[in-house]
C-alpha atoms as a PDB file:
ATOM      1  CA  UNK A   1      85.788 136.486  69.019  1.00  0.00           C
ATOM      2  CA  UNK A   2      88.716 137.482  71.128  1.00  0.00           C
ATOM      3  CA  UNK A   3      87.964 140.365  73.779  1.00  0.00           C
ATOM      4  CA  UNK A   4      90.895 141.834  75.354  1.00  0.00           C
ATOM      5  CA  UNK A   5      91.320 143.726  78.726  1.00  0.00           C
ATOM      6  CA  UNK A   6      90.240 147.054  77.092  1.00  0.00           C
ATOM      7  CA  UNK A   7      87.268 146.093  75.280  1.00  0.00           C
ATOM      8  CA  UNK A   8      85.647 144.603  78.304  1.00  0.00           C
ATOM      9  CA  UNK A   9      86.623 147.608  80.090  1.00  0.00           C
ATOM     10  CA  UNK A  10      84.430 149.611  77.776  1.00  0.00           C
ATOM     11  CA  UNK A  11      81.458 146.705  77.886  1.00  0.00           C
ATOM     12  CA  UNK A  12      81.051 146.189  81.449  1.00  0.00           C
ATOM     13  CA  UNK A  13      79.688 148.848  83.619  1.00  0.00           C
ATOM     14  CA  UNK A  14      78.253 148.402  87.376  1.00  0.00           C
ATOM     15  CA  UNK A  15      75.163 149.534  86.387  1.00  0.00           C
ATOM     16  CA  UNK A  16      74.468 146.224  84.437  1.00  0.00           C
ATOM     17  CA  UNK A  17      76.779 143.876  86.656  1.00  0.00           C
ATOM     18  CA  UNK A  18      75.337 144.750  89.606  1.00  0.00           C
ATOM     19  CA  UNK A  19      71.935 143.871  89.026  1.00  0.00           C
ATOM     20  CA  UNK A  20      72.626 140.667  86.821  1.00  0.00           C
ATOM     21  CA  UNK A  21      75.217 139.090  89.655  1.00  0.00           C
ATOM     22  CA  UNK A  22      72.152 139.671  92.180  1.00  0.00           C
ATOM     23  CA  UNK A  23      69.385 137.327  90.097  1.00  0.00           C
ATOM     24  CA  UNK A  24      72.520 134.702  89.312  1.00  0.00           C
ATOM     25  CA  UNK A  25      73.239 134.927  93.139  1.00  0.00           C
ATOM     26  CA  UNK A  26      69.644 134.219  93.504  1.00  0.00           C
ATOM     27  CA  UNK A  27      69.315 131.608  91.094  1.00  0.00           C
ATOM     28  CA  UNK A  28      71.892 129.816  92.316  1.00  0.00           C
ATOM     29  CA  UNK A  29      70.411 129.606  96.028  1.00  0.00           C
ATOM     30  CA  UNK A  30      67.292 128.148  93.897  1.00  0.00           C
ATOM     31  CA  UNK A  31      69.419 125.599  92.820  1.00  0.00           C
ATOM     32  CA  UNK A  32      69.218 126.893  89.483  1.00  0.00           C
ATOM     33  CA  UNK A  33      73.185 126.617  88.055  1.00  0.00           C
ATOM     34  CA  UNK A  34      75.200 124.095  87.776  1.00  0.00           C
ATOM     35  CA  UNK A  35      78.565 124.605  89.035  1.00  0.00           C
ATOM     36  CA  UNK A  36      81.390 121.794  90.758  1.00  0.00           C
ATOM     37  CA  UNK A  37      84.120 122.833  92.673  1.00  0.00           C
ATOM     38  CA  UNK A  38      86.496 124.827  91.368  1.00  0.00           C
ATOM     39  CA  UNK A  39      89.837 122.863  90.576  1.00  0.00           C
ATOM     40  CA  UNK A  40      92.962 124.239  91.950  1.00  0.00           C
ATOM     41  CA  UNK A  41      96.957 123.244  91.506  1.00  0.00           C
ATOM     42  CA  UNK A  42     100.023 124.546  92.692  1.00  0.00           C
ATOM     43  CA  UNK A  43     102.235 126.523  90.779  1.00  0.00           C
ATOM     44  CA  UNK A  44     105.219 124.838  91.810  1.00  0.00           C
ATOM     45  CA  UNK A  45     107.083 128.279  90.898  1.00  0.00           C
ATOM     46  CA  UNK A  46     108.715 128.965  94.407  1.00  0.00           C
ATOM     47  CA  UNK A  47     109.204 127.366  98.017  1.00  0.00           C
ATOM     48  CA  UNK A  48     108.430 130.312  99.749  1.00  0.00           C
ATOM     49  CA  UNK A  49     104.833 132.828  99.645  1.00  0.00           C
ATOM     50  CA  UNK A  50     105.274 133.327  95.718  1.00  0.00           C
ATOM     51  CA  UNK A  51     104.214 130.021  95.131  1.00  0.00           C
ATOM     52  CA  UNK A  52     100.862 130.281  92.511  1.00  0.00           C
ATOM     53  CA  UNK A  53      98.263 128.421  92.105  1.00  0.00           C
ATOM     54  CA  UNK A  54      96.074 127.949  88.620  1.00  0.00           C
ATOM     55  CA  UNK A  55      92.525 127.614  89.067  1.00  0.00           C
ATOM     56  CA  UNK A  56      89.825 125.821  86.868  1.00  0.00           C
ATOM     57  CA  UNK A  57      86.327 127.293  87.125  1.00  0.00           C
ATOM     58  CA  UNK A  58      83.184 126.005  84.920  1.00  0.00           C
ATOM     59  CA  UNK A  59      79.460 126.317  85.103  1.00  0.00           C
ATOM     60  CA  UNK A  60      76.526 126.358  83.564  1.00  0.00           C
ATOM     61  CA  UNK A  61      73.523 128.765  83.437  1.00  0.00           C
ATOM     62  CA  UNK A  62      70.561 129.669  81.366  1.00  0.00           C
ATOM     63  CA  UNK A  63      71.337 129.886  77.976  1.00  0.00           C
ATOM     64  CA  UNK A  64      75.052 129.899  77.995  1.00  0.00           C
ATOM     65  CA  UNK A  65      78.042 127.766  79.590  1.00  0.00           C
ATOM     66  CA  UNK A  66      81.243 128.998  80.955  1.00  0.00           C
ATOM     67  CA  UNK A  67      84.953 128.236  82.028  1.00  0.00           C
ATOM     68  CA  UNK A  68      87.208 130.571  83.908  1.00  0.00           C
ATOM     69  CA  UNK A  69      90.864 129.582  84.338  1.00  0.00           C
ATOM     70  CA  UNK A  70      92.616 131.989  86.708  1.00  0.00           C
ATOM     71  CA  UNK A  71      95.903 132.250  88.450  1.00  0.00           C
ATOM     72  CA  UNK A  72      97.329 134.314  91.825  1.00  0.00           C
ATOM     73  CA  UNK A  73     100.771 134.990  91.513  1.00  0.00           C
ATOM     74  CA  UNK A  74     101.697 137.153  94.813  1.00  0.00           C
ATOM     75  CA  UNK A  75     105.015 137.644  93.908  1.00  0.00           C
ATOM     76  CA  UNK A  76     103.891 139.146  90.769  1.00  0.00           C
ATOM     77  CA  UNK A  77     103.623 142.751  92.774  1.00  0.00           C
ATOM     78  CA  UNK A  78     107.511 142.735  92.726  1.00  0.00           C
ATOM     79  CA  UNK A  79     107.313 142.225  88.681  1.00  0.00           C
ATOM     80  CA  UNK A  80     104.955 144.915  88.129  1.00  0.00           C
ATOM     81  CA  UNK A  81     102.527 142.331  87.430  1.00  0.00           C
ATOM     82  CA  UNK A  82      98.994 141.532  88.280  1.00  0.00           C
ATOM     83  CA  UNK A  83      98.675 139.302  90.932  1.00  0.00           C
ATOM     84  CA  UNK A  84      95.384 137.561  89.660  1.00  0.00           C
ATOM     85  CA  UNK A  85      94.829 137.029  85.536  1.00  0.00           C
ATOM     86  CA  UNK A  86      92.226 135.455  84.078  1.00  0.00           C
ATOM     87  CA  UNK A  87      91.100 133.998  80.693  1.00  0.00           C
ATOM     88  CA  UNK A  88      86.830 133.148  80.202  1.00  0.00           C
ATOM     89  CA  UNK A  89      85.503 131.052  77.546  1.00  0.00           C
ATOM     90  CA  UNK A  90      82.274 131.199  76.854  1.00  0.00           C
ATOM     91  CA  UNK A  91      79.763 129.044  74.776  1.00  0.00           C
ATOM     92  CA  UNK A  92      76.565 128.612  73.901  1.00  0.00           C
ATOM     93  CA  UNK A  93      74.306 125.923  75.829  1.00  0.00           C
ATOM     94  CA  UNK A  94      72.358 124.405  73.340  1.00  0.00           C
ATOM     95  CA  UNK A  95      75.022 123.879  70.704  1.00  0.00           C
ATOM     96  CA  UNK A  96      78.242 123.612  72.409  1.00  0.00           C
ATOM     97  CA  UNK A  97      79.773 126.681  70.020  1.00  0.00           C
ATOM     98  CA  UNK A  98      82.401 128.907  71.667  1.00  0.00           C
ATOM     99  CA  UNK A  99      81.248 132.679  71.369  1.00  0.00           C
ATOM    100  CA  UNK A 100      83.674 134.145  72.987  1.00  0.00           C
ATOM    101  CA  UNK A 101      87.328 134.173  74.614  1.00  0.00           C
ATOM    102  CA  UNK A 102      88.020 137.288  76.855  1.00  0.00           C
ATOM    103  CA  UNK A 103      90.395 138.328  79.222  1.00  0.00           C
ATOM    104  CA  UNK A 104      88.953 138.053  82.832  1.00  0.00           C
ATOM    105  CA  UNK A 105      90.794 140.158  84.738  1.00  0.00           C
ATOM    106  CA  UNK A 106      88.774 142.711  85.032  1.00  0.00           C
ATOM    107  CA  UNK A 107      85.666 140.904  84.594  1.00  0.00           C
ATOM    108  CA  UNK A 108      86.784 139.061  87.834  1.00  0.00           C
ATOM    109  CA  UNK A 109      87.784 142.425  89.638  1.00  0.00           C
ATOM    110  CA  UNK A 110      84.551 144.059  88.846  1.00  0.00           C
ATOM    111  CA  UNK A 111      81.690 140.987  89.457  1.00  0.00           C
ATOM    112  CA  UNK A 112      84.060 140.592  92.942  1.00  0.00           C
ATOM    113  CA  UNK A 113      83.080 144.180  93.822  1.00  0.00           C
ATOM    114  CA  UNK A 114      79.587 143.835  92.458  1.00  0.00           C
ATOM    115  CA  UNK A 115      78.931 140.812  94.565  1.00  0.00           C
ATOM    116  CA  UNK A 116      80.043 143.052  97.748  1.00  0.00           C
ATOM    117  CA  UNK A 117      77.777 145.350  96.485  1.00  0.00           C
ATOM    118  CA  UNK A 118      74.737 143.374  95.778  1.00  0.00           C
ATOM    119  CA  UNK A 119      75.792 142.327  99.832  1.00  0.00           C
ATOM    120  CA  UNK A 120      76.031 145.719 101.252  1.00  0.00           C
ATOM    121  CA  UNK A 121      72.350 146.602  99.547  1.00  0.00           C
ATOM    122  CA  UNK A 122      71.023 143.509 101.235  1.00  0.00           C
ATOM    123  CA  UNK A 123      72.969 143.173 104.786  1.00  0.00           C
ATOM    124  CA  UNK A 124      73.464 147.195 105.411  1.00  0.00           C
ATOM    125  CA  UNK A 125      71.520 149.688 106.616  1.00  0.00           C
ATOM    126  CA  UNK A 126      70.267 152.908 104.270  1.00  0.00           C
ATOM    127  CA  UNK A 127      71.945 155.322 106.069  1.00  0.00           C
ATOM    128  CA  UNK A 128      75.306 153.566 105.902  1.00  0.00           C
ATOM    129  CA  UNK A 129      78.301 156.561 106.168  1.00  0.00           C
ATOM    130  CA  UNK A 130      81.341 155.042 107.498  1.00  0.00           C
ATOM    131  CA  UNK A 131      83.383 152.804 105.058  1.00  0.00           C
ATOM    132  CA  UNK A 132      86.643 151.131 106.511  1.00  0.00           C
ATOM    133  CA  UNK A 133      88.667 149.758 104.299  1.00  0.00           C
ATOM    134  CA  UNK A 134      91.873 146.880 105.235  1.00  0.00           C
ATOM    135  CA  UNK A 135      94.250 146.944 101.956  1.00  0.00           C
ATOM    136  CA  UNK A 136      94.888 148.921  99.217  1.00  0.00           C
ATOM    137  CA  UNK A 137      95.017 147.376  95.971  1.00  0.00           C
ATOM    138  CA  UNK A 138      92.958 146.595  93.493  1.00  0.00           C
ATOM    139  CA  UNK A 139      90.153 145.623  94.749  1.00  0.00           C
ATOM    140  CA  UNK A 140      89.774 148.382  97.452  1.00  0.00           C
ATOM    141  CA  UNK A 141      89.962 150.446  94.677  1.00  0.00           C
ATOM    142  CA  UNK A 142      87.080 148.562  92.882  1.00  0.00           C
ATOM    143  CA  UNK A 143      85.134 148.565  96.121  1.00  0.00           C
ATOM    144  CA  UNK A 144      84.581 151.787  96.623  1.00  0.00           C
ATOM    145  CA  UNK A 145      83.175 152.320  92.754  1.00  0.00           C
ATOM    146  CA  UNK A 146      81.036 149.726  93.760  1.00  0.00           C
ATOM    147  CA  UNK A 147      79.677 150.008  96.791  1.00  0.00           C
ATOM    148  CA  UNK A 148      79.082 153.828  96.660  1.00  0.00           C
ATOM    149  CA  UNK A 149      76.495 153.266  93.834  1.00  0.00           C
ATOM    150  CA  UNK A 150      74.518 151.266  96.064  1.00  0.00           C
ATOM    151  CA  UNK A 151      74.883 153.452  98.899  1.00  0.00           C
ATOM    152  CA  UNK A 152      75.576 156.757  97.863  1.00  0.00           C
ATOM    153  CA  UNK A 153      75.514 157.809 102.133  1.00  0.00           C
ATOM    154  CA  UNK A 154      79.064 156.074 102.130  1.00  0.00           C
ATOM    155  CA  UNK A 155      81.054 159.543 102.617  1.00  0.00           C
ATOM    156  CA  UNK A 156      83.012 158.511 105.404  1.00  0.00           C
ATOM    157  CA  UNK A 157      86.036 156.325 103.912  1.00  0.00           C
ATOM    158  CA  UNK A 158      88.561 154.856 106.281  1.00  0.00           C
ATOM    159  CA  UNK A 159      91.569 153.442 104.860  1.00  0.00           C
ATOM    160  CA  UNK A 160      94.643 150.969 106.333  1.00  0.00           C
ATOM    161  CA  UNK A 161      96.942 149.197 104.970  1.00  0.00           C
ATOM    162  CA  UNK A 162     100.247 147.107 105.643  1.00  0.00           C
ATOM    163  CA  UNK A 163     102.003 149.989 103.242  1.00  0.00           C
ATOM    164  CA  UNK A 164     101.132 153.491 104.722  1.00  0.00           C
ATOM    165  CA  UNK A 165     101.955 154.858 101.380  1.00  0.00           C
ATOM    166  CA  UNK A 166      99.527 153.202  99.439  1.00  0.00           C
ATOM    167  CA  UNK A 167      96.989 154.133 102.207  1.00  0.00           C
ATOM    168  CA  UNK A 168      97.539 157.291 102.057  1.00  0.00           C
ATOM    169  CA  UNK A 169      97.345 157.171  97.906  1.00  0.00           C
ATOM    170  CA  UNK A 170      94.033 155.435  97.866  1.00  0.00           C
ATOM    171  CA  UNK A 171      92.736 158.045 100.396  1.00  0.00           C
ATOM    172  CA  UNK A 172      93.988 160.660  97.898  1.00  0.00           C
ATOM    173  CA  UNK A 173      92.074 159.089  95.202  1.00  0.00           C
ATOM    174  CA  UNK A 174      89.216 158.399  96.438  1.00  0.00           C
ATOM    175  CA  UNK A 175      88.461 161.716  98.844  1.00  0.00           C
ATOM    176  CA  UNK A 176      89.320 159.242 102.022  1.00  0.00           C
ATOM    177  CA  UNK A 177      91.558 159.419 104.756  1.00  0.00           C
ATOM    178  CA  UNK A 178      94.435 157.530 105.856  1.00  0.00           C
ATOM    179  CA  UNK A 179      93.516 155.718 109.537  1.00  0.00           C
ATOM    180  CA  UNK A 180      95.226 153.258 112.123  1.00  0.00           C
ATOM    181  CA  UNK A 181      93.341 149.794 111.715  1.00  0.00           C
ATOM    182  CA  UNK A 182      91.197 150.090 114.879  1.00  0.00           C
ATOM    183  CA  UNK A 183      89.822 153.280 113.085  1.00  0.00           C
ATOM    184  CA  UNK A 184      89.480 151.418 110.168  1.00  0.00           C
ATOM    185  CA  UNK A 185      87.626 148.919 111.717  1.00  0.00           C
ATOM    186  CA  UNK A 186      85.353 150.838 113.794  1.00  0.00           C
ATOM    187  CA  UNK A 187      83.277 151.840 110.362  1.00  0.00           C
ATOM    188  CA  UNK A 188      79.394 150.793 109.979  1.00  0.00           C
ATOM    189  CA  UNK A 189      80.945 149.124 107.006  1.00  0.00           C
ATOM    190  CA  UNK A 190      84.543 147.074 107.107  1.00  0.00           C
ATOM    191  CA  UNK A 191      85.971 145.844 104.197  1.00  0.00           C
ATOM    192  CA  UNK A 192      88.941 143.227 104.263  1.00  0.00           C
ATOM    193  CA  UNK A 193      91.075 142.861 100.852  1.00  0.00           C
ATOM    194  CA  UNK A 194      94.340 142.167 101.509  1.00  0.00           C
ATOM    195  CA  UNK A 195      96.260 139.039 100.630  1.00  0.00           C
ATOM    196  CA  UNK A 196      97.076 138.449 104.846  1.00  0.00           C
ATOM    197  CA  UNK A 197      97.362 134.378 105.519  1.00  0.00           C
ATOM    198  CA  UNK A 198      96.724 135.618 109.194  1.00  0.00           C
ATOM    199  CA  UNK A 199      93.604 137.840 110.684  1.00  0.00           C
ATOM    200  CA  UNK A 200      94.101 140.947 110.521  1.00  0.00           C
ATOM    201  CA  UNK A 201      90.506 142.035 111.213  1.00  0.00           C
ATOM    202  CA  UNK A 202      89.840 141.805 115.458  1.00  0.00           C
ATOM    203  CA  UNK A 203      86.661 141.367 116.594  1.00  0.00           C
ATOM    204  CA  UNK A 204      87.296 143.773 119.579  1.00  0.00           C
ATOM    205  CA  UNK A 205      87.831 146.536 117.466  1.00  0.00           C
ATOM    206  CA  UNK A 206      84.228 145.930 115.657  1.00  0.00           C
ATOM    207  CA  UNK A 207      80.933 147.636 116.407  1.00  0.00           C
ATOM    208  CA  UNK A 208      77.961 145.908 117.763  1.00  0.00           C
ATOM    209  CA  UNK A 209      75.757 146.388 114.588  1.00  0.00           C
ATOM    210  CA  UNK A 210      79.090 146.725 111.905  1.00  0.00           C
ATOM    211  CA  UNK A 211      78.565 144.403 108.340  1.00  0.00           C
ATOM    212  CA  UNK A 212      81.893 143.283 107.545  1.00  0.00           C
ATOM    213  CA  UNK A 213      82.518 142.459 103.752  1.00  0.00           C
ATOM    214  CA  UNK A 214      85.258 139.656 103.751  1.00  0.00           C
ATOM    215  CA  UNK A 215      86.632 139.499 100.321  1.00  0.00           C
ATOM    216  CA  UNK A 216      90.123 138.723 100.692  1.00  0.00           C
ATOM    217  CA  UNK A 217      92.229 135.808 101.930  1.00  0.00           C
ATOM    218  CA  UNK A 218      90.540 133.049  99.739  1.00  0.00           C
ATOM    219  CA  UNK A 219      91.865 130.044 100.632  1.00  0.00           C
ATOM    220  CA  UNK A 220      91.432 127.236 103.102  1.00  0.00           C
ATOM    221  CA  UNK A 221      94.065 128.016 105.170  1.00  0.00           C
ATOM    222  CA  UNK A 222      94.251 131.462 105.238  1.00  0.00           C
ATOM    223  CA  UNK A 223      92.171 134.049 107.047  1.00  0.00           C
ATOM    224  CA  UNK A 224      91.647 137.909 107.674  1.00  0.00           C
ATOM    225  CA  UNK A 225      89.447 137.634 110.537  1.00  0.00           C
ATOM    226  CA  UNK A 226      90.400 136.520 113.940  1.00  0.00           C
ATOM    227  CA  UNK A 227      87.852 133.592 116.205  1.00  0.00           C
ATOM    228  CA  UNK A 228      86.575 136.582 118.030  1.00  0.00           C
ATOM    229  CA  UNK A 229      85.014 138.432 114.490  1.00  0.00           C
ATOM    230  CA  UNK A 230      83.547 135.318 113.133  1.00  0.00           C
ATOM    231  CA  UNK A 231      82.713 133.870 116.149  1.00  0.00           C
ATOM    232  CA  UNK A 232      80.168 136.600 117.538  1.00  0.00           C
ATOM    233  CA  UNK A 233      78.477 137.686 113.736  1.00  0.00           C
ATOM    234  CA  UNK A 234      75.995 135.876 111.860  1.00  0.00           C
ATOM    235  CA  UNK A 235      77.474 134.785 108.986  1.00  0.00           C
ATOM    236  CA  UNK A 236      75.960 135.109 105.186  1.00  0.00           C
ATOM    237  CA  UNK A 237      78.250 133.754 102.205  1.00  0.00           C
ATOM    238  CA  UNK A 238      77.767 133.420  98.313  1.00  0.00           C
ATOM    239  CA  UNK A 239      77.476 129.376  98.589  1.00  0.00           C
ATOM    240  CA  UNK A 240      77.374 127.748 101.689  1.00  0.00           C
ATOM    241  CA  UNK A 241      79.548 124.411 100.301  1.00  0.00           C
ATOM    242  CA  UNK A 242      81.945 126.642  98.680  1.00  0.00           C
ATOM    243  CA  UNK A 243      82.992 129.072 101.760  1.00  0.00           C
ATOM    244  CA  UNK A 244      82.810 125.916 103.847  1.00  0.00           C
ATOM    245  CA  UNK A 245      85.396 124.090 101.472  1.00  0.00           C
ATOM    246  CA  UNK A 246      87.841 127.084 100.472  1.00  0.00           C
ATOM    247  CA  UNK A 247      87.027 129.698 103.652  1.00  0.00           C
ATOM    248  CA  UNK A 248      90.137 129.627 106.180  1.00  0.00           C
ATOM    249  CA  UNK A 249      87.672 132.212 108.086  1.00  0.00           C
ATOM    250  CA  UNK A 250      85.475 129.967 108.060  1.00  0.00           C
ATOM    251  CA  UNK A 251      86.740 126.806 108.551  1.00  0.00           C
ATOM    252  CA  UNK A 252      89.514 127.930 111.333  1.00  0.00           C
ATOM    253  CA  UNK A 253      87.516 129.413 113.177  1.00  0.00           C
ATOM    254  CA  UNK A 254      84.533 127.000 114.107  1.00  0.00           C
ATOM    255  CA  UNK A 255      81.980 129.411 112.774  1.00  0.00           C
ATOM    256  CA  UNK A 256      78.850 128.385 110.714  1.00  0.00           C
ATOM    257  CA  UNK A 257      77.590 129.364 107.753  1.00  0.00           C
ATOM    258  CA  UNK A 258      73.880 130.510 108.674  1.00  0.00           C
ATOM    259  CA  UNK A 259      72.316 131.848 105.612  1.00  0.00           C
ATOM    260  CA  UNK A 260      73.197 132.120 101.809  1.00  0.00           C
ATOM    261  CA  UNK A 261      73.290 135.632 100.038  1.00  0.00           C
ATOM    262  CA  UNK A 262      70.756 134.523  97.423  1.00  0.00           C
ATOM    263  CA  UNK A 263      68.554 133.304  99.830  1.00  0.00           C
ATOM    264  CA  UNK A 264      68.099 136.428 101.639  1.00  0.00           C
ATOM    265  CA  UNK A 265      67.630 138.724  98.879  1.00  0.00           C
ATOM    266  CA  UNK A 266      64.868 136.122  97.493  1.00  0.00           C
ATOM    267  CA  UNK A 267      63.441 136.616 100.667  1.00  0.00           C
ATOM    268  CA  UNK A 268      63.291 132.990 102.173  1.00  0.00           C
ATOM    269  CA  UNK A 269      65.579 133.522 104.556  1.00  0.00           C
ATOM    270  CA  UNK A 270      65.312 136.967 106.476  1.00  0.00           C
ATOM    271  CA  UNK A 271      68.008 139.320 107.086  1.00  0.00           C
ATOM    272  CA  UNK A 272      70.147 139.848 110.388  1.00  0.00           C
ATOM    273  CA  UNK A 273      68.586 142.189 112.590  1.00  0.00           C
ATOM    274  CA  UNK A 274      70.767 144.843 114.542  1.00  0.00           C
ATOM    275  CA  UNK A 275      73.377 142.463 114.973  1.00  0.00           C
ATOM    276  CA  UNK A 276      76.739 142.314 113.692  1.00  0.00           C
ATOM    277  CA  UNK A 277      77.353 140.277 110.500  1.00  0.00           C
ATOM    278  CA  UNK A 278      79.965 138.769 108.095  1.00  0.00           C
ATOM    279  CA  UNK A 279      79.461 138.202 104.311  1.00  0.00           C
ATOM    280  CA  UNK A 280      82.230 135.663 103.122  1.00  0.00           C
ATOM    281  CA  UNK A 281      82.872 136.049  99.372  1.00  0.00           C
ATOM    282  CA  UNK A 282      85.115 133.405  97.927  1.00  0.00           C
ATOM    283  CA  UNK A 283      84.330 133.764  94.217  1.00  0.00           C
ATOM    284  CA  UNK A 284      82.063 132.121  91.804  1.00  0.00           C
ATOM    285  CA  UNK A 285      82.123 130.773  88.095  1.00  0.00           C
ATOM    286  CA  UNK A 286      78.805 131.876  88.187  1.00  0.00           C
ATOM    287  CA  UNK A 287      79.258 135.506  88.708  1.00  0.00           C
ATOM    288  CA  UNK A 288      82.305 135.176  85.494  1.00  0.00           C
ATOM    289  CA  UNK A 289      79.651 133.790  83.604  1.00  0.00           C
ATOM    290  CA  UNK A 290      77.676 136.819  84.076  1.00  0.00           C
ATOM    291  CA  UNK A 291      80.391 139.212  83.307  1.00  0.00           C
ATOM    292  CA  UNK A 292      81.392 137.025  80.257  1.00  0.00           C
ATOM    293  CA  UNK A 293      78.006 137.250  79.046  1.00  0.00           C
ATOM    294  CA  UNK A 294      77.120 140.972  79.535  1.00  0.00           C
ATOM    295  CA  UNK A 295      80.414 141.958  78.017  1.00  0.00           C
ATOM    296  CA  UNK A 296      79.312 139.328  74.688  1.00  0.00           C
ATOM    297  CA  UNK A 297      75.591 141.040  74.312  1.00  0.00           C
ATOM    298  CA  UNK A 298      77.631 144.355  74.585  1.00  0.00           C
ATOM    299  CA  UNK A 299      79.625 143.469  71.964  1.00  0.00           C
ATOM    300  CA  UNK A 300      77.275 141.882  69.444  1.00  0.00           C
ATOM    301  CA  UNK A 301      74.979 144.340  70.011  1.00  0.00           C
ATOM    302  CA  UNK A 302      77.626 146.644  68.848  1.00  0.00           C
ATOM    303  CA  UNK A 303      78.395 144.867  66.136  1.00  0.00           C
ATOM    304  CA  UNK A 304      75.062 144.578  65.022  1.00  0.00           C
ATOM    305  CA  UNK A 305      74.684 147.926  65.117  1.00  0.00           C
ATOM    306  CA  UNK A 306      77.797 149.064  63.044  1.00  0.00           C
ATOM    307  CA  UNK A 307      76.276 146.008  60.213  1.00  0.00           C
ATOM    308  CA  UNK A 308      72.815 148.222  59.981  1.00  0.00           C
ATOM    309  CA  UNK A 309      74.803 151.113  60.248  1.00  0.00           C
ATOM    310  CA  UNK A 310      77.510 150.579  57.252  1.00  0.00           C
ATOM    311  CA  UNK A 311      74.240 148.955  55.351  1.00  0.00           C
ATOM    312  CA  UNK A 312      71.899 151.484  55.465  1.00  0.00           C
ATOM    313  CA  UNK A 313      75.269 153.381  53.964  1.00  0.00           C
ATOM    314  CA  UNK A 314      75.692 151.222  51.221  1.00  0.00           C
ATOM    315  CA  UNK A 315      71.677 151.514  50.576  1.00  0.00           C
ATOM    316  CA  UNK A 316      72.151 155.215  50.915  1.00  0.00           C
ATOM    317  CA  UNK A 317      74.958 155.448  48.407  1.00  0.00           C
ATOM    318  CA  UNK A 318      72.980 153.035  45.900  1.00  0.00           C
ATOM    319  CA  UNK A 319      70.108 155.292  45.801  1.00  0.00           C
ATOM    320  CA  UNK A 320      72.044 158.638  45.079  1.00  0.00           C
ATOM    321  CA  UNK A 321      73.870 157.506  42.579  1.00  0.00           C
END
């Protein structure tokens, strides 16, 4: 079974990805999935920042296995081309049997915002209004689907980017406004998505009590927050080993990983208290899986039901004859 772009965009809603990516985020704190290191290699395509990279991501997890491969192209944007595609595979645990090949993109646009999401419900506060947004793509756009469902308070959407134009697009869109960074930043709730090899995010501009949601920038040696950001928040990431391997915000800037996401929402490790605090989100095969997988029950289910369906027809037509 081959699922393209369109049919997992009519599978996968956030209303089933956000709850399944919080138990695999908890279940992977339990040490419950198996999942290396991701494998990464250089394009080779260009000398300068449009050099990709391809990207080799397996795991296993209940009653299923996965592998994601996935590329970042940035000078795809001048193409009118995705930056990041995707291809999932996924098969069945006990028998080794592929069930499914779909294209990731979106699964791997929409389990990044869940994630966030999942984050926000665990790190933020209730009464949550101000949003601040740093870039303007895709994944802001995802965001804010996102994170609104878990906090429907979020009214208050603050967007900057590098491109006033597609600021002030996004804001359109999504009933925001178009801000200066500082404003941006300045939100109970800052999210960074842009592709930035250098901070962009200041910790000066930050409130005492602000979550930030640091989503973009994966890489080892590239970051969106500055010493100052990291350097004063407690910091919460997906997998400890992975944003300590592949974090540049991390890893640049000194700063520890103190808790695990799946930790906290299993409740052995409590949440920050009125203190400001960074969630680092690198990406996992784990959270693909989970995509992969909702978007395959989806499917056979419907499947399923259109056998019963054209049956009963048949049975239907047999009898009236």
């Amino acid at each position: 079974m081959y699922v393209s772009e369109q049919e997992v965009r009519a599978a996968l809603t956030y209303q089933a990805l956000i709850p399944a990516i919080r138990r695999a985020l908890i279940d992977y704190s339990a040490g419950r999935v198996e999942q290396p290191a991701r494998t990464i290699l250089r394009a080779g395509n260009a000398d300068d920042y449009r050099n990709g990279w391809f990207a080799v991501m397996p795991v296993i997890a209940g009653d299923v296995m996965a592998v994601k491969t996935v590329t970042f192209f940035p000078g795809n944007d001048e193409l009118g081309l995705h930056t990041h595609m995707a291809v999932i595979e996924l098969l069945r645990r006990s028998t080794g049997e592929p069930l499914a090949v779909m294209d990731g993109r979106l699964i791997t646009e929409m389990r990044t915002a869940a994630v966030s999401a999942v984050a926000l419900y665990a790190l933020g506060s209730a009464q949550v209004r101000s949003l601040g947004i740093l870039g303007s793509g895709v994944q802001a756009r995802a965001h804010i689907k996102a994170l609104r469902m878990v906090r429907p308070s979020l009214k208050d959407i603050r967007i900057w980017s590098r491109t006033p134009a597609n600021a002030e697009k996004l804001a359109a869109e999504s009933g925001g406004l178009a801000v200066a960074i500082h404003e941006a930043a300045a939100a109970d709730v800052v999210l960074t998505v842009t592709s930035s090899p250098a901070p962009v995010l200041e910790g000066r501009w930050l409130s005492p009590e602000a979550l930030v949601l640091a989503v973009g920038a994966t890489g080892s040696t590239l970051r969106e927050l500055d010493d100052e950001a990291m350097q004063s928040s407690f910091v919460v990431a997906e997998s400890q080993s992975c944003a300590e391997r592949e974090s540049g915000d991390v890893r640049l800037s000194g700063a520890k990983v103190q808790a695990e996401i799946g930790n906290i929402l299993s409740g052995a490790v409590a949440a920050p208290a009125s203190r400001r605090t960074v969630f680092k989100s690198v990406g996992m095969a784990i959270e693909d899986l989970v995509g992969a997988r909702l978007v395959w029950t989806a499917r056979s289910a419907l499947k399923n039901s259109s056998l019963a369906k054209s049956g009963s027809s048949n049975v239907n037509e047999t009898e009236t004859s």
